[in-house]
Protein backbone atom coordinates (compact mmCIF):
# COMPACT_ATOMS: atom_id res chain seq x y z
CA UNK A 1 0.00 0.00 0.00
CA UNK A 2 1.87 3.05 -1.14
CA UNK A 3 0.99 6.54 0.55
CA UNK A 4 -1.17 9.07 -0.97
CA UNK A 5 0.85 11.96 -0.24
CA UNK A 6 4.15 13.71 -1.95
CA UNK A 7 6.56 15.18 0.04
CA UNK A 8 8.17 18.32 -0.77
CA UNK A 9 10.65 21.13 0.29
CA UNK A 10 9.87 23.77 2.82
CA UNK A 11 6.35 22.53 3.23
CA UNK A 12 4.80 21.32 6.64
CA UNK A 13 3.54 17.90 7.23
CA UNK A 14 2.17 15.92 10.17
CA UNK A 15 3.00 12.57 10.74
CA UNK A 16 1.94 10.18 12.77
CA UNK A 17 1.55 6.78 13.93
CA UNK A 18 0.27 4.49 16.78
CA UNK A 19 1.03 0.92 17.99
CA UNK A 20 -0.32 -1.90 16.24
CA UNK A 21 -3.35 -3.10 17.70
CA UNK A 22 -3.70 -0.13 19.55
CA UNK A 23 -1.01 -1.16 22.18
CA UNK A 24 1.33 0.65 24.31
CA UNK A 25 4.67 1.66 22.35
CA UNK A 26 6.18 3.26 25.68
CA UNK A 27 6.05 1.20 28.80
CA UNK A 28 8.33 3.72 31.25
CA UNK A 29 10.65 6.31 31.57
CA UNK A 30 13.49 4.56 29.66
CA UNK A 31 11.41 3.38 26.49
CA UNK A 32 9.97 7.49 26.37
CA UNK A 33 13.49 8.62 26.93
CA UNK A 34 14.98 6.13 23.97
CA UNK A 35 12.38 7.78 21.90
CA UNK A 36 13.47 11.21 22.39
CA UNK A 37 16.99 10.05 22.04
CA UNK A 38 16.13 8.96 18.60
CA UNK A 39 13.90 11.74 17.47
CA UNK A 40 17.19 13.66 18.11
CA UNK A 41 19.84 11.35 16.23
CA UNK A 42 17.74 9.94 13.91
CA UNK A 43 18.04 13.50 12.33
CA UNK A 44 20.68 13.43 10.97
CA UNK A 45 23.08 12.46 7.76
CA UNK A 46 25.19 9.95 10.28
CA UNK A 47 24.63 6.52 11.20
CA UNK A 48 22.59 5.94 14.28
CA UNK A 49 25.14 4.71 17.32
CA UNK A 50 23.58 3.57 20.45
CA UNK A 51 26.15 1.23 22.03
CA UNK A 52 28.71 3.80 23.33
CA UNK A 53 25.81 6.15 24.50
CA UNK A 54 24.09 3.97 26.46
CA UNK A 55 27.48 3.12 28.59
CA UNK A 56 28.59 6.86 28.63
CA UNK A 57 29.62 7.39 32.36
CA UNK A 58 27.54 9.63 34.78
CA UNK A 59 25.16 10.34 31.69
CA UNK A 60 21.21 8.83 30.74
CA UNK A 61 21.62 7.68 27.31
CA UNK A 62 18.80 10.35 26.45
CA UNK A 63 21.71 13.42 27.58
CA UNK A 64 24.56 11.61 25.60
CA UNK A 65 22.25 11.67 23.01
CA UNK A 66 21.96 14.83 22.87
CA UNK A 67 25.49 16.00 23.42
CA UNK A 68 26.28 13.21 20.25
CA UNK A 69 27.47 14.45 16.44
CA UNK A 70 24.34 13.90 13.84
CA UNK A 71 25.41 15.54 10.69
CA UNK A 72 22.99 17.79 8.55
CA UNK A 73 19.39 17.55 9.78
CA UNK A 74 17.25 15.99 7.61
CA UNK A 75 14.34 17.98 8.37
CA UNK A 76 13.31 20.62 10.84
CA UNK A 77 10.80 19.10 13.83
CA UNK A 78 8.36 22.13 14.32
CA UNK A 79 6.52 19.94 17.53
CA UNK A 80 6.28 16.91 19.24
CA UNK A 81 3.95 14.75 21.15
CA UNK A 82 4.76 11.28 22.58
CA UNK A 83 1.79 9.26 23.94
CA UNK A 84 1.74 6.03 25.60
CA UNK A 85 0.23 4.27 22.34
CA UNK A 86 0.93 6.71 19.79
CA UNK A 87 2.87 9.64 18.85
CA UNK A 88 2.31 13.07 16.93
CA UNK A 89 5.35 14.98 14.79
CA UNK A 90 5.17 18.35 13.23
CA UNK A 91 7.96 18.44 10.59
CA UNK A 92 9.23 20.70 7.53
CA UNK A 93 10.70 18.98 4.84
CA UNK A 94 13.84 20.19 4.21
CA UNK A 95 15.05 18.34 1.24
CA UNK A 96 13.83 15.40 -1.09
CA UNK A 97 13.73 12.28 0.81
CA UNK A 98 14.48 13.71 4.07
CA UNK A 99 11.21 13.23 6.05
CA UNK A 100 11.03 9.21 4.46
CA UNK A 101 14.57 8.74 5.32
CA UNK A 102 14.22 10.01 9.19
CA UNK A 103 10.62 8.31 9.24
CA UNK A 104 12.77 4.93 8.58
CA UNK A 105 15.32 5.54 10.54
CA UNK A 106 13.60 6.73 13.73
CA UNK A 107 10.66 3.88 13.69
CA UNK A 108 13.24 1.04 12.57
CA UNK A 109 15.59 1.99 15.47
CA UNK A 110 12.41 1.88 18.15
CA UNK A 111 10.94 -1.04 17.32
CA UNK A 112 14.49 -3.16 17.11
CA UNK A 113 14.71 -1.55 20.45
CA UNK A 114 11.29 -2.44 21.72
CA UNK A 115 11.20 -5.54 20.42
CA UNK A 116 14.53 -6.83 22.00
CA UNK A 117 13.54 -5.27 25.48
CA UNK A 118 9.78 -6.71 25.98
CA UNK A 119 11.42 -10.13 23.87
CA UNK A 120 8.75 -10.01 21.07
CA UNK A 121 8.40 -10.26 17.22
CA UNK A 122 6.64 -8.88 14.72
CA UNK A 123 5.49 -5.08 13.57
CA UNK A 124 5.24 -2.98 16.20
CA UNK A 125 3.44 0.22 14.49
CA UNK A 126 0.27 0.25 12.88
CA UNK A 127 1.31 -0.26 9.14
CA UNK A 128 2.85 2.49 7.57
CA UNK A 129 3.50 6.11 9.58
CA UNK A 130 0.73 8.69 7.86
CA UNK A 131 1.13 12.35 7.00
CA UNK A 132 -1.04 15.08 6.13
CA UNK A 133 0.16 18.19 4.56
CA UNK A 134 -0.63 21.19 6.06
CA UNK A 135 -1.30 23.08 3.67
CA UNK A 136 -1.90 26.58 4.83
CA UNK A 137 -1.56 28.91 7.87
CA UNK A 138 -4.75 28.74 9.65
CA UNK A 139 -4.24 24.19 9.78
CA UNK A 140 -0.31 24.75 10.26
CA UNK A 141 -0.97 27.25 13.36
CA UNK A 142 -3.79 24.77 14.55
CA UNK A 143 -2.01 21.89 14.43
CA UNK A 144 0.50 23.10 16.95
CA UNK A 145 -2.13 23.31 19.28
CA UNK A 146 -3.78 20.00 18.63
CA UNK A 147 -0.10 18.31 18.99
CA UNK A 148 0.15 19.68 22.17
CA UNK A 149 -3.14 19.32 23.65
CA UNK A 150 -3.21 15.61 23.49
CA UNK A 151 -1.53 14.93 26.77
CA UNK A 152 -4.67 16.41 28.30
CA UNK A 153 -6.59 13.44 27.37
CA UNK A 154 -4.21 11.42 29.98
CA UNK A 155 -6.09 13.32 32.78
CA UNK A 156 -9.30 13.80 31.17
CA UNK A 157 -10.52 11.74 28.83
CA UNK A 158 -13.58 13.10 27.73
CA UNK A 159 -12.68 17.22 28.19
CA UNK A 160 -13.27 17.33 24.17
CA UNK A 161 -16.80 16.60 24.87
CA UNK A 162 -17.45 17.89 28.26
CA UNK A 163 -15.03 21.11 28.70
CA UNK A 164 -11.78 21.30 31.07
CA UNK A 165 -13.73 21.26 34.74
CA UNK A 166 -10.01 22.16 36.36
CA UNK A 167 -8.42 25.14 34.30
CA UNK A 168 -5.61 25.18 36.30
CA UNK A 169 -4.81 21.79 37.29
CA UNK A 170 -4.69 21.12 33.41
CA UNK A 171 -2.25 23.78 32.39
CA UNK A 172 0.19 23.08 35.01
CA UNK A 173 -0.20 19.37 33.21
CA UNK A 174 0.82 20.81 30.42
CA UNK A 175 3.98 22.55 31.62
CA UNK A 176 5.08 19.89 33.07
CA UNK A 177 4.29 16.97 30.58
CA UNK A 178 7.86 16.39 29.75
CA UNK A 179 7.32 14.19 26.83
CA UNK A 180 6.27 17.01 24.47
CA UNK A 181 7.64 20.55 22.98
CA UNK A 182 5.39 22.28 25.38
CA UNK A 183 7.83 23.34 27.65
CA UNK A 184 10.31 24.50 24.40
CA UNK A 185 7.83 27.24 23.42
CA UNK A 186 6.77 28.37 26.57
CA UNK A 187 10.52 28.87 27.06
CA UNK A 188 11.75 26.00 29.52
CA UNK A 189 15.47 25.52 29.20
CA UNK A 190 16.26 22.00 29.08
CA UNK A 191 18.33 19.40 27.31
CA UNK A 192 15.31 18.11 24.93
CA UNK A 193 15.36 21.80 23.84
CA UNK A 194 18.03 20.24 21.04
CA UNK A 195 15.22 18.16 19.29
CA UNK A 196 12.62 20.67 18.00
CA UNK A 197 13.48 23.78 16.14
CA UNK A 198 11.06 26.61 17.08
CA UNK A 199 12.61 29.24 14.68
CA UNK A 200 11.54 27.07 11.77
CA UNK A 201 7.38 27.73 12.37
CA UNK A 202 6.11 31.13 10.51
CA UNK A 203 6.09 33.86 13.52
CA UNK A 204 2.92 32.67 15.10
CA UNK A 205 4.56 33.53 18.56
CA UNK A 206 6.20 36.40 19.41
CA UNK A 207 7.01 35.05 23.40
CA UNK A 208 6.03 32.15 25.50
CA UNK A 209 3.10 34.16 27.14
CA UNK A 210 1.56 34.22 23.26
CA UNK A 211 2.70 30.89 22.93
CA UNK A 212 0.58 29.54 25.84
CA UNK A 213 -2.56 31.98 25.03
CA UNK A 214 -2.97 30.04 21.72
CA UNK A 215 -2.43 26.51 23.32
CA UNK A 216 -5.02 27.64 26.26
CA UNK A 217 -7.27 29.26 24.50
CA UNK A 218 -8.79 25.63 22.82
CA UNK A 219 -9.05 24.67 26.50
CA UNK A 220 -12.24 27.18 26.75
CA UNK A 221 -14.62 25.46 24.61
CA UNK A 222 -16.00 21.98 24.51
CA UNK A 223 -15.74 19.76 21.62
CA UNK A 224 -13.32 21.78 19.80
CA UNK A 225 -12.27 19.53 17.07
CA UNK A 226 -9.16 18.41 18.56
């Protein structure tokens, strides 16, 4: 089954992809943190190295990461999301071939990993990763939000229907959720800060504040499409 969508330079895409049969693709800590690890080195021109990292002295393997050599980026990652059975990207192509060849690289590496720590076989993602283009400002600007509302559903799984009951309890979620870009826009400094490019967006965002007005502002309403 080929995929009914073309790739192409400087355009935005979303891409996604959850575990097969609906299971859970991050267990704990480490398998969320190998993730991350790999969102980071899988773009890039070099060879993905794991060995050496994961014995690097007095470091997590998801810091060495970080601190590793990757080569050109492939693409630029506009946002993140990682759930426990699925996860959300927000990339810009930046050449031919660069989103397919970090898509490979990033879901081979997990799954050799996943499958060799829980000792199973088989596919471990849902068929094929999908993509939408976005195509224009108003779904590019939208999606950012939608990317990083969905940790809100791990405290309230029905707030698209009914509203958010605790304002406040669910932003400080949010902020804290580390498993997202969240906390990159709203101007955290961290390591993971080395993953997701927020100068490569159009200027939706002139500061964090703005930042987390657009994000909040979706938690007002009830069923708001996200």
């Amino acid at each position: 089954m080929t995929r009914q969508i073309e790739f192409a330079p400087e355009e935005y895409y979303h891409l996604y992809n959850r575990g097969t049969e609906k299971r859970k693709i991050f267990q704990n800590k480490a398998d969320y943190e190998r993730f991350l690890a790999l969102l980071y080195l899988a773009n890039g021109s070099e060879t993905i190295r794991l060995d050496n990292l994961s014995r690097a002295k007095g470091k997590t393997l998801l810091s060495a990461a970080l601190g590793e050599t990757r080569g050109e980026p492939l693409i630029d990652i506009c946002a993140y999301c990682l759930m426990p059975n699925h996860f959300h990207i927000l990339a810009r192509e930046r050449s031919d071939s660069g989103i397919s060849t970090f898509m490979q690289k990033l879901t081979t590496a997990y799954a050799m990993y996943f499958n060799m720590r829980y000792q199973r076989v088989g596919a471990l993602f849902q068929g094929k990763y999908k993509a939408e283009h976005a195509g224009n400002d108003r779904y590019l600007k939208y999606l950012v939000s939608y990317i990083h509302l969905n940790p809100v559903k791990l405290i309230d799984s029905k707030w698209k229907e009914n509203g958010i009951k605790d304002q406040s309890r669910t932003k400080e979620f949010l902020e804290k959720f580390r498993y997202s870009s969240f906390a990159d826009y709203a101007g955290t400094k961290r390591p993971e800060r080395k993953i997701v490019d927020t100068t490569a967006l159009p200027e939706y965002f002139e500061s964090p504040a703005t930042f987390r007005k657009s994000v909040h502002d979706w938690l007002e309403y009830a069923d708001p499409g996200v």
